[in-house]
C-alpha atoms as a PDB file:
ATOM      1  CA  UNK A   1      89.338 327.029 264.909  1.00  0.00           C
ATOM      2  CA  UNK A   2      89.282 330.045 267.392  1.00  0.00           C
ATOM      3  CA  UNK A   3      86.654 332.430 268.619  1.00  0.00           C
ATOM      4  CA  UNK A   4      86.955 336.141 268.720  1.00  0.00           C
ATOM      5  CA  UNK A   5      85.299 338.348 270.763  1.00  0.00           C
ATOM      6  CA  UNK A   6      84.725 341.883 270.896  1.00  0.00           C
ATOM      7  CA  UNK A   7      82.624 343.890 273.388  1.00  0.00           C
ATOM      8  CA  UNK A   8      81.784 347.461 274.263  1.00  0.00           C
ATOM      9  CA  UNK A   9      81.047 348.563 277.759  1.00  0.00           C
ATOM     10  CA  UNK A  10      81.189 351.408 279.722  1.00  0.00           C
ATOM     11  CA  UNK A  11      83.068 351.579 282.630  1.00  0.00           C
ATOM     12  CA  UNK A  12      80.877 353.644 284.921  1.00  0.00           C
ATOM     13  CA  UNK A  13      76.550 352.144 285.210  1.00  0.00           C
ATOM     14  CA  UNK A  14      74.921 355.905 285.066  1.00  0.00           C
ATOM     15  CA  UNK A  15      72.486 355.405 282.717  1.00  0.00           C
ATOM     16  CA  UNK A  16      70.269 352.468 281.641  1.00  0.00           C
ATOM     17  CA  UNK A  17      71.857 351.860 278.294  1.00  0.00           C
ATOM     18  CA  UNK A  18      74.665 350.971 280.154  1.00  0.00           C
ATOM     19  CA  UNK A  19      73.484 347.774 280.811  1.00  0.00           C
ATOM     20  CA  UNK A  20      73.451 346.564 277.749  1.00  0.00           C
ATOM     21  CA  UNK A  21      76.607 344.840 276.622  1.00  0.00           C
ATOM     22  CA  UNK A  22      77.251 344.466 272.769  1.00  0.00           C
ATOM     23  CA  UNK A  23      78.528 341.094 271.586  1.00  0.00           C
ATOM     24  CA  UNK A  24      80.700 340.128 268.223  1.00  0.00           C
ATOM     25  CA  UNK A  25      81.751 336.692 267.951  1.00  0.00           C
ATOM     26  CA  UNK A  26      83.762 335.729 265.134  1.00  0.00           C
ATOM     27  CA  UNK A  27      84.958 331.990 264.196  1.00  0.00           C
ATOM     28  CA  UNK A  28      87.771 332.226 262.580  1.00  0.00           C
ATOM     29  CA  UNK A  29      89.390 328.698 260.760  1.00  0.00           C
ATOM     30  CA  UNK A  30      93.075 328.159 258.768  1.00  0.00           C
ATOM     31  CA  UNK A  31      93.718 328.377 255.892  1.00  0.00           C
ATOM     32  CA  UNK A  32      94.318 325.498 253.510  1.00  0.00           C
ATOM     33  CA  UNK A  33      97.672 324.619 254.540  1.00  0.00           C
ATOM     34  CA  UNK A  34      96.704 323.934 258.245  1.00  0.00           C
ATOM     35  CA  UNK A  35      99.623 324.113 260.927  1.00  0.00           C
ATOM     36  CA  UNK A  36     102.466 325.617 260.618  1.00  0.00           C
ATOM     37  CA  UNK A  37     104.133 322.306 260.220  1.00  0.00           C
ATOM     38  CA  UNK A  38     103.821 322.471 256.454  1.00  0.00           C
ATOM     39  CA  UNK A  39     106.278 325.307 255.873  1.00  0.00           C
ATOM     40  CA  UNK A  40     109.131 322.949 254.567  1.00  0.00           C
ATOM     41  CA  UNK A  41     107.248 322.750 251.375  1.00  0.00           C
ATOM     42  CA  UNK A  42     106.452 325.908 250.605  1.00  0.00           C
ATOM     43  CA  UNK A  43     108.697 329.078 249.722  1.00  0.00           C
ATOM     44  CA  UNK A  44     109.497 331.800 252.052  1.00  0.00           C
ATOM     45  CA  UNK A  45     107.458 334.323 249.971  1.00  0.00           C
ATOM     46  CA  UNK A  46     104.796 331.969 250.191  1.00  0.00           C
ATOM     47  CA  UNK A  47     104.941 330.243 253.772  1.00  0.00           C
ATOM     48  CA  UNK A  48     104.619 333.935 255.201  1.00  0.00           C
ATOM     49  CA  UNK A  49     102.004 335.012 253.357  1.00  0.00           C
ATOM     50  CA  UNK A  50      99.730 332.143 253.852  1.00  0.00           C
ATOM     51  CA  UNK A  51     100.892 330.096 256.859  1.00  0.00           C
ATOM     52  CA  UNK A  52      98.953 331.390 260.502  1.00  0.00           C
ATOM     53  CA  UNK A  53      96.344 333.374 258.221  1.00  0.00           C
ATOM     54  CA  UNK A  54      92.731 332.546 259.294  1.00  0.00           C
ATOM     55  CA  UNK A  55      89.517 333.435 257.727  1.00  0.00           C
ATOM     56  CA  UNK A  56      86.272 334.462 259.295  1.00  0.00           C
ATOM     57  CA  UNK A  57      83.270 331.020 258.443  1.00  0.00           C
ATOM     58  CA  UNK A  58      80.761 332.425 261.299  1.00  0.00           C
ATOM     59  CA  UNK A  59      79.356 335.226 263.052  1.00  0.00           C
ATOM     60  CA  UNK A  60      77.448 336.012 265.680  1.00  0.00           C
ATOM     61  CA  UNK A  61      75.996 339.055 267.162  1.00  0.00           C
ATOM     62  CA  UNK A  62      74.740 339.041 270.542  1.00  0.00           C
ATOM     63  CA  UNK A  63      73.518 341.693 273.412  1.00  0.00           C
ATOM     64  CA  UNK A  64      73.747 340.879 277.212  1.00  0.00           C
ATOM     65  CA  UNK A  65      71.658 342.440 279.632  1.00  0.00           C
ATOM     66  CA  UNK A  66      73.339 342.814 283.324  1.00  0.00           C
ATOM     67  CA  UNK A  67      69.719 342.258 285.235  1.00  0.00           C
ATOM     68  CA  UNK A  68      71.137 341.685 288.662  1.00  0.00           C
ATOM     69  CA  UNK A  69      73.604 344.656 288.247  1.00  0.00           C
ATOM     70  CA  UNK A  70      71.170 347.005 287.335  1.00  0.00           C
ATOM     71  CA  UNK A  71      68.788 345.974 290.170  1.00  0.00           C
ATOM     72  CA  UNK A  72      71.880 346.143 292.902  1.00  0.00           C
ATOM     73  CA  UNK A  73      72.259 349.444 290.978  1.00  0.00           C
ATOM     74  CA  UNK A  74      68.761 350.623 292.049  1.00  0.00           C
ATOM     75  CA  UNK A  75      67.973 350.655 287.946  1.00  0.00           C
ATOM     76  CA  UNK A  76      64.611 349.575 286.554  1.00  0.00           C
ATOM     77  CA  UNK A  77      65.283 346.059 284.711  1.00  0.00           C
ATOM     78  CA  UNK A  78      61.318 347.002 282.631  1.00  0.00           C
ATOM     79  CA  UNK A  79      63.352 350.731 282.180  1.00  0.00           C
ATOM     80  CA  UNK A  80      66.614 349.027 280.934  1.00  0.00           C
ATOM     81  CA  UNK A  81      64.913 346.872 278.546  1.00  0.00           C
ATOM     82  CA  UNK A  82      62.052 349.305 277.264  1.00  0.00           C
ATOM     83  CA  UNK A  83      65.043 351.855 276.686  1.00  0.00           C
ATOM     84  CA  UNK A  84      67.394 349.083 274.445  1.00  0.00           C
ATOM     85  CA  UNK A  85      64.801 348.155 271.752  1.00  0.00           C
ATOM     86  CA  UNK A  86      61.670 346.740 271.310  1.00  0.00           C
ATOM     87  CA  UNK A  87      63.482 342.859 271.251  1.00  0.00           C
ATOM     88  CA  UNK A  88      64.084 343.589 274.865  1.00  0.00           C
ATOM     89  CA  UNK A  89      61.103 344.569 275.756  1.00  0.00           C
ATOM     90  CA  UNK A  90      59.855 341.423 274.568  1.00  0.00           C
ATOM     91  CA  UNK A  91      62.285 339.620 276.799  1.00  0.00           C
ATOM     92  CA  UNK A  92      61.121 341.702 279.680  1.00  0.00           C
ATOM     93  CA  UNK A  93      57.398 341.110 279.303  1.00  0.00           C
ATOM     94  CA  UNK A  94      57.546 337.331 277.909  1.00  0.00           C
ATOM     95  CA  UNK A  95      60.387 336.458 281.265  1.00  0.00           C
ATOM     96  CA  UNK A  96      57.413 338.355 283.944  1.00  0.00           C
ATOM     97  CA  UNK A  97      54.051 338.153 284.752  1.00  0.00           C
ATOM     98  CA  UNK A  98      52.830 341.582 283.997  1.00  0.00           C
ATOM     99  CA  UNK A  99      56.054 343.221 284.431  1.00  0.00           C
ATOM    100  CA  UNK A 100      56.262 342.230 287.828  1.00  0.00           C
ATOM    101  CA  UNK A 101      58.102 339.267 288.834  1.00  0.00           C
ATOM    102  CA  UNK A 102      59.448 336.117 287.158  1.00  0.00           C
ATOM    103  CA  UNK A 103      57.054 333.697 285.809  1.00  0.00           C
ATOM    104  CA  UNK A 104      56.875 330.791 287.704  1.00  0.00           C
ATOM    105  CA  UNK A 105      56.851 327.866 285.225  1.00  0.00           C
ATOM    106  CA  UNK A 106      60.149 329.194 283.918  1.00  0.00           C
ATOM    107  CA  UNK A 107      61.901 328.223 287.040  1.00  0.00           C
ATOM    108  CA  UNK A 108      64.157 330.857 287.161  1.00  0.00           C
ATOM    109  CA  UNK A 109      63.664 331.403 291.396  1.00  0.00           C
ATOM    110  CA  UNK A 110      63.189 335.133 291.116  1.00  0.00           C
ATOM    111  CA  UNK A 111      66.664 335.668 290.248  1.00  0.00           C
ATOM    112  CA  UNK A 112      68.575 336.571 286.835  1.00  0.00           C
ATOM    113  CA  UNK A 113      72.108 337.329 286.287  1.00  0.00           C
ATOM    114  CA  UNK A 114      72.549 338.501 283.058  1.00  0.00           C
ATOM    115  CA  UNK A 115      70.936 337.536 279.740  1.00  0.00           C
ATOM    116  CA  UNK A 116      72.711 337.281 276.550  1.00  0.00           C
ATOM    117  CA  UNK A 117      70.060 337.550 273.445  1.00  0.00           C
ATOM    118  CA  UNK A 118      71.433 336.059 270.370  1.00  0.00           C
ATOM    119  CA  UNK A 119      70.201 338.517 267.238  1.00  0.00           C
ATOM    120  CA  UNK A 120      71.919 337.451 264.658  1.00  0.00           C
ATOM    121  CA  UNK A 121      73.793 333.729 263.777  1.00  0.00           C
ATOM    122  CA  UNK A 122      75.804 333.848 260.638  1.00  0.00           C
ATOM    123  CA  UNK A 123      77.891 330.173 259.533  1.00  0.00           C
ATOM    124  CA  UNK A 124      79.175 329.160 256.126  1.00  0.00           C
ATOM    125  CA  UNK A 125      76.996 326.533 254.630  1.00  0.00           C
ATOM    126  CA  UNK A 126      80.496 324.758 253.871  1.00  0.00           C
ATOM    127  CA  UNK A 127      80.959 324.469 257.545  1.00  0.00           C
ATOM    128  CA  UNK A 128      78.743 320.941 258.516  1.00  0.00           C
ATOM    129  CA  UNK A 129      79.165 320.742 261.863  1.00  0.00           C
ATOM    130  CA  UNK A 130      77.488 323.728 263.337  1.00  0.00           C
ATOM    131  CA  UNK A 131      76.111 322.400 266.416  1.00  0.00           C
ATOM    132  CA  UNK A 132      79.793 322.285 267.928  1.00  0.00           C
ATOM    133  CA  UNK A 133      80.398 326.217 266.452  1.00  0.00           C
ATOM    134  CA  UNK A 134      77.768 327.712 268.285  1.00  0.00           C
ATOM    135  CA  UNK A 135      77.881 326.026 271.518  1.00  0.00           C
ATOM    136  CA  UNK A 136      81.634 327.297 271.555  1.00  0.00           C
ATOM    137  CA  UNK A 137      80.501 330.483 271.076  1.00  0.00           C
ATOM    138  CA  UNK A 138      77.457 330.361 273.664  1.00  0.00           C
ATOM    139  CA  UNK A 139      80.065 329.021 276.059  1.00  0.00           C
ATOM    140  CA  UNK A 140      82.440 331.996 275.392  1.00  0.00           C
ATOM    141  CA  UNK A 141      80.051 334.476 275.764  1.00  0.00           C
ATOM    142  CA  UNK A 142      78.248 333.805 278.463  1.00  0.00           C
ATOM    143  CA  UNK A 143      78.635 332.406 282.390  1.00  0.00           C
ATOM    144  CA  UNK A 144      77.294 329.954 284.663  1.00  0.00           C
ATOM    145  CA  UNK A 145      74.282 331.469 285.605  1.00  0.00           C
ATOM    146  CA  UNK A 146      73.560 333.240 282.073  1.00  0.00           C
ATOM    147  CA  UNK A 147      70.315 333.159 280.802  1.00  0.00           C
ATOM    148  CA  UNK A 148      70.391 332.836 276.816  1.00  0.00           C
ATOM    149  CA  UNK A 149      67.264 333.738 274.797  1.00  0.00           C
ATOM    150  CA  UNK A 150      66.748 333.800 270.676  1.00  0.00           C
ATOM    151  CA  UNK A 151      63.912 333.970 268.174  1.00  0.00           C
ATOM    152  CA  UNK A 152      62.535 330.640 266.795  1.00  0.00           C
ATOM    153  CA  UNK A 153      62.511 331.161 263.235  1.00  0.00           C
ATOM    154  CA  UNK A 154      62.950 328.650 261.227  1.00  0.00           C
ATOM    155  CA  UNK A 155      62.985 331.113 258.427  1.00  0.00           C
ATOM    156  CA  UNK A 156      66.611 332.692 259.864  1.00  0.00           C
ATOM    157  CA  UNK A 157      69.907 331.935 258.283  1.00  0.00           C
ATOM    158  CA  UNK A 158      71.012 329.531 261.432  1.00  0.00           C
ATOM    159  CA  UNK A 159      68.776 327.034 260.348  1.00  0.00           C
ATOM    160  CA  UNK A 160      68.125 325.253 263.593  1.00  0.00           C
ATOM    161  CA  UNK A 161      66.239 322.067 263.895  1.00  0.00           C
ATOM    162  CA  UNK A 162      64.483 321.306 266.340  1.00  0.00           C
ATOM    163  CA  UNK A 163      66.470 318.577 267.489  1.00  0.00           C
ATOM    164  CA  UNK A 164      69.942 321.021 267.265  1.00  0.00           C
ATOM    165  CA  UNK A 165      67.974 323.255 269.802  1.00  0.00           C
ATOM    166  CA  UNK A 166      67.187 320.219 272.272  1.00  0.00           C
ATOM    167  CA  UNK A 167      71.388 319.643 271.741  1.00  0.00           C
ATOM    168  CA  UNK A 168      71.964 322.861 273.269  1.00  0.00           C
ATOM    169  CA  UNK A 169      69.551 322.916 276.024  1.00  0.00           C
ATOM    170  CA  UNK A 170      66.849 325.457 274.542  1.00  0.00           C
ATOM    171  CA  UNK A 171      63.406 324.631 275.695  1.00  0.00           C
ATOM    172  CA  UNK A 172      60.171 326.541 274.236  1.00  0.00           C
ATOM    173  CA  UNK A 173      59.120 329.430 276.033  1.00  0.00           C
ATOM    174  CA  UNK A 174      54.985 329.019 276.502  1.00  0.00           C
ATOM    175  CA  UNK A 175      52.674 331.709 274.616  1.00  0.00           C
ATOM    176  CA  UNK A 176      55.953 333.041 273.323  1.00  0.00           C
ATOM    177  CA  UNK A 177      58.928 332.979 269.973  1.00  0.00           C
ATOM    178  CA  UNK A 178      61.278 332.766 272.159  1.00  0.00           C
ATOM    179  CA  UNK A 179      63.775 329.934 273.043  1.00  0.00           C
ATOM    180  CA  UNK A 180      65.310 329.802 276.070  1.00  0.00           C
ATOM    181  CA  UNK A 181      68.621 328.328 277.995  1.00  0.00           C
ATOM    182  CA  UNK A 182      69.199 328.603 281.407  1.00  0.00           C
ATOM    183  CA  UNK A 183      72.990 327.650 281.954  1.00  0.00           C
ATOM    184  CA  UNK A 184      72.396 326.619 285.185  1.00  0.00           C
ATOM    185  CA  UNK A 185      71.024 323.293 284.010  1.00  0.00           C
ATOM    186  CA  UNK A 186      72.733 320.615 282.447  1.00  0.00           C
ATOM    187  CA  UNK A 187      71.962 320.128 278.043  1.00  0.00           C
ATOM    188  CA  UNK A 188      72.721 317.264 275.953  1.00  0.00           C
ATOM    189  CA  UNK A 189      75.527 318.310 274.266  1.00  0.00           C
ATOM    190  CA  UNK A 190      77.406 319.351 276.792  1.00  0.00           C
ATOM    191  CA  UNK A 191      76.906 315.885 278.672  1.00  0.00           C
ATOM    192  CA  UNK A 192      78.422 314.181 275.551  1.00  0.00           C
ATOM    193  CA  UNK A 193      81.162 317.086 274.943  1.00  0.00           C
ATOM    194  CA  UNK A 194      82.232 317.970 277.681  1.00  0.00           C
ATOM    195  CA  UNK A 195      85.079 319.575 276.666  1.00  0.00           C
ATOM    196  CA  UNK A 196      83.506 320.867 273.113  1.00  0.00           C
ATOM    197  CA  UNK A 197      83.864 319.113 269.775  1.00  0.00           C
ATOM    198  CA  UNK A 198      86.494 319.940 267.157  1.00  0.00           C
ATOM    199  CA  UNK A 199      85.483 320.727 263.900  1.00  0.00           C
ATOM    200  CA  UNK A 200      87.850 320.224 261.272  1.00  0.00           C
ATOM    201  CA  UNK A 201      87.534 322.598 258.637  1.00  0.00           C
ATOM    202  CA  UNK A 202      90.351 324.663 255.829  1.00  0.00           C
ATOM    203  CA  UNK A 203      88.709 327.716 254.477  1.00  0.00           C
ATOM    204  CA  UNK A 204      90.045 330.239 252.212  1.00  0.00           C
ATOM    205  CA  UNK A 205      89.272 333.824 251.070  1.00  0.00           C
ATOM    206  CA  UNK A 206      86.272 333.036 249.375  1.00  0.00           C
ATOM    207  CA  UNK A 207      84.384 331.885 252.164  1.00  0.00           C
ATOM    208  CA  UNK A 208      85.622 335.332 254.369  1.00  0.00           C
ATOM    209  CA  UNK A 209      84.241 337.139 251.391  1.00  0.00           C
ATOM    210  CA  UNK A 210      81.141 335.396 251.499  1.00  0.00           C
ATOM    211  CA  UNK A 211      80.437 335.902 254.869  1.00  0.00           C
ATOM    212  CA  UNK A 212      81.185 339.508 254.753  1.00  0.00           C
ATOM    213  CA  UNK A 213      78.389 340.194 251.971  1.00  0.00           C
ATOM    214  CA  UNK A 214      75.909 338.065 253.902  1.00  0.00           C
ATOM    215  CA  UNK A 215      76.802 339.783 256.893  1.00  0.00           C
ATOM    216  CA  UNK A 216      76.521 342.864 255.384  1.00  0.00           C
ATOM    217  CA  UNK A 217      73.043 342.670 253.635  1.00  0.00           C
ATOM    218  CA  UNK A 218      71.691 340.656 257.239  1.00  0.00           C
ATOM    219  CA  UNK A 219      72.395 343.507 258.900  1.00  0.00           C
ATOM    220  CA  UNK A 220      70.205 346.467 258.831  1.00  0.00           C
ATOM    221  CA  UNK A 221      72.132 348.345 261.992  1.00  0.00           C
ATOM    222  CA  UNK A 222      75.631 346.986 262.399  1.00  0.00           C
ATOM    223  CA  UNK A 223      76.111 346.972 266.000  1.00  0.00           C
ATOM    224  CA  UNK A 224      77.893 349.420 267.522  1.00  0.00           C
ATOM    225  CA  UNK A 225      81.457 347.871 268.579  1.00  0.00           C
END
C-alpha cells in the first residue's frame, strides 16, 4: 500500500490563514493481481490495463496549524485559530488556560510546533487492519515534535476503540472531546512496529467507488486542495 499526500500552502506568512496547512491523505492498495510479477499470465491488452493500477481504501483529511511559526512571525496563535474555524478555536482554548499560556497538566513545556487536527478518517470496512493505516498516515503527516489532536466520537466513521487510541499514543484531554498525541513521547505501537506494519490487502474498483460516495456525503465542505 502507499500514502498520498497533497497539501496547499502559501509561500509567503502575511496573513493568519496562512498558517493553516490543508491535509489529504489518500491510501491507495493494488489491484487484484498484486505485483507486477504476474504479467506472464495475462494478455498485453490486459496486463496494461490492470497491472500497477491502485485504488483509493482510505482517506483522511487533516489541517496543521504552524504555532511556533506564527509566534516567530509576531502572529496571534488565539487570532490564527479564532480566524480558521470554530474547531480551532476549540483547540486554542481547550490547549491554554484562559487563552494565555499552555496548561500545565498537558506537559507540553510552553512550547508547540505545529498541530495537525485530524477532521475527517475515512477506511473501507474491508480493510481489517486499520490500526497500521492510520499510524502510517499520522507518521507521514506530521514531525517529531507535532502535536496531533481529534474528536472522540465514537459515533464517527473511524470507529476507534478505546484500546486502538491507547495503540497510537492518544491520551484524554481533561474537561475536554478532544484526544491528544504529543509525538515527542514514545506510544505502544510504535514500540512494537517500529518500522510500521504491512497490511496486506487487493482491492478493486468497487471499493474506490465506495469510498468516493462516502467521502462525498461525509463531507459537507470539501477542503480546499
Amino acid at each position: 500500500m502507499h500514502i498520498n499526500i497533497n497539501t496547499r500552502s502559501s509561500i509567503t506568512r502575511q496573513r493568519e490563514s496562512d498558517f493553516i496547512v490543508p491535509i489529504l491523505a489518500d491510501i491507495l492498495s493494488p489491484g487484484p493481481f498484486g505485483e507486477p510479477a504476474n504479467a506472464d499470465f495475462l494478455e498485453p491488452e490486459v496486463s496494461e490495463a490492470i497491472l500497477g493500477t491502485e485504488f483509493l481504501v482510505g482517506r483522511i483529511w487533516a489541517e496543521r496549524m504552524d504555532w511556533s511559526e506564527a509566534e516567530e512571525c509576531r502572529f496571534s496563535v488565539a487570532a490564527v485559530c479564532d480566524g480558521a474555524s470554530s474547531v480551532w478555536l476549540e483547540v486554542f482554548e481547550t490547549l491554554t488556560k484562559k487563552g494565555r499560556r499552555l496548561r500545565r497538566d498537558l506537559q507540553l513545556d510552553d512550547f508547540v510546533q505545529d498541530i495537525v487536527f485530524l477532521h475527517e478518517i475515512l477506511i473501507h470496512p474491508d480493510v481489517v487492519d486499520r490500526l497500521a493505516l492510520l499510524d502510517a498516515v499520522i507518521r507521514a503527516i506530521t514531525n517529531g515534535g507535532s502535536l496531533i489532536i481529534m474528536h472522540y466520537d465514537q459515533s464517527q466513521p473511524h470507529h476507534l476503540a478505546d484500546k486502538d487510541f491507547r495503540d497510537l499514543g492518544f491520551r484524554k484531554i481533561a474537561r475536554s472531546n478532544l484526544v491528544l498525541r504529543d509525538n515527542r513521547f514514545r506510544y505502544p505501537f510504535g514500540d512494537q512496529f517500529p518500522k510500521g506494519r504491512a497490511v496486506e490487502f487487493a482491492a478493486n474498483a468497487e471499493h474506490e467507488a465506495w469510498m468516493l460516495g462516502q467521502w462525498e456525503s461525509l463531507i459537507a465542505d470539501n477542503p480546499a486542495m
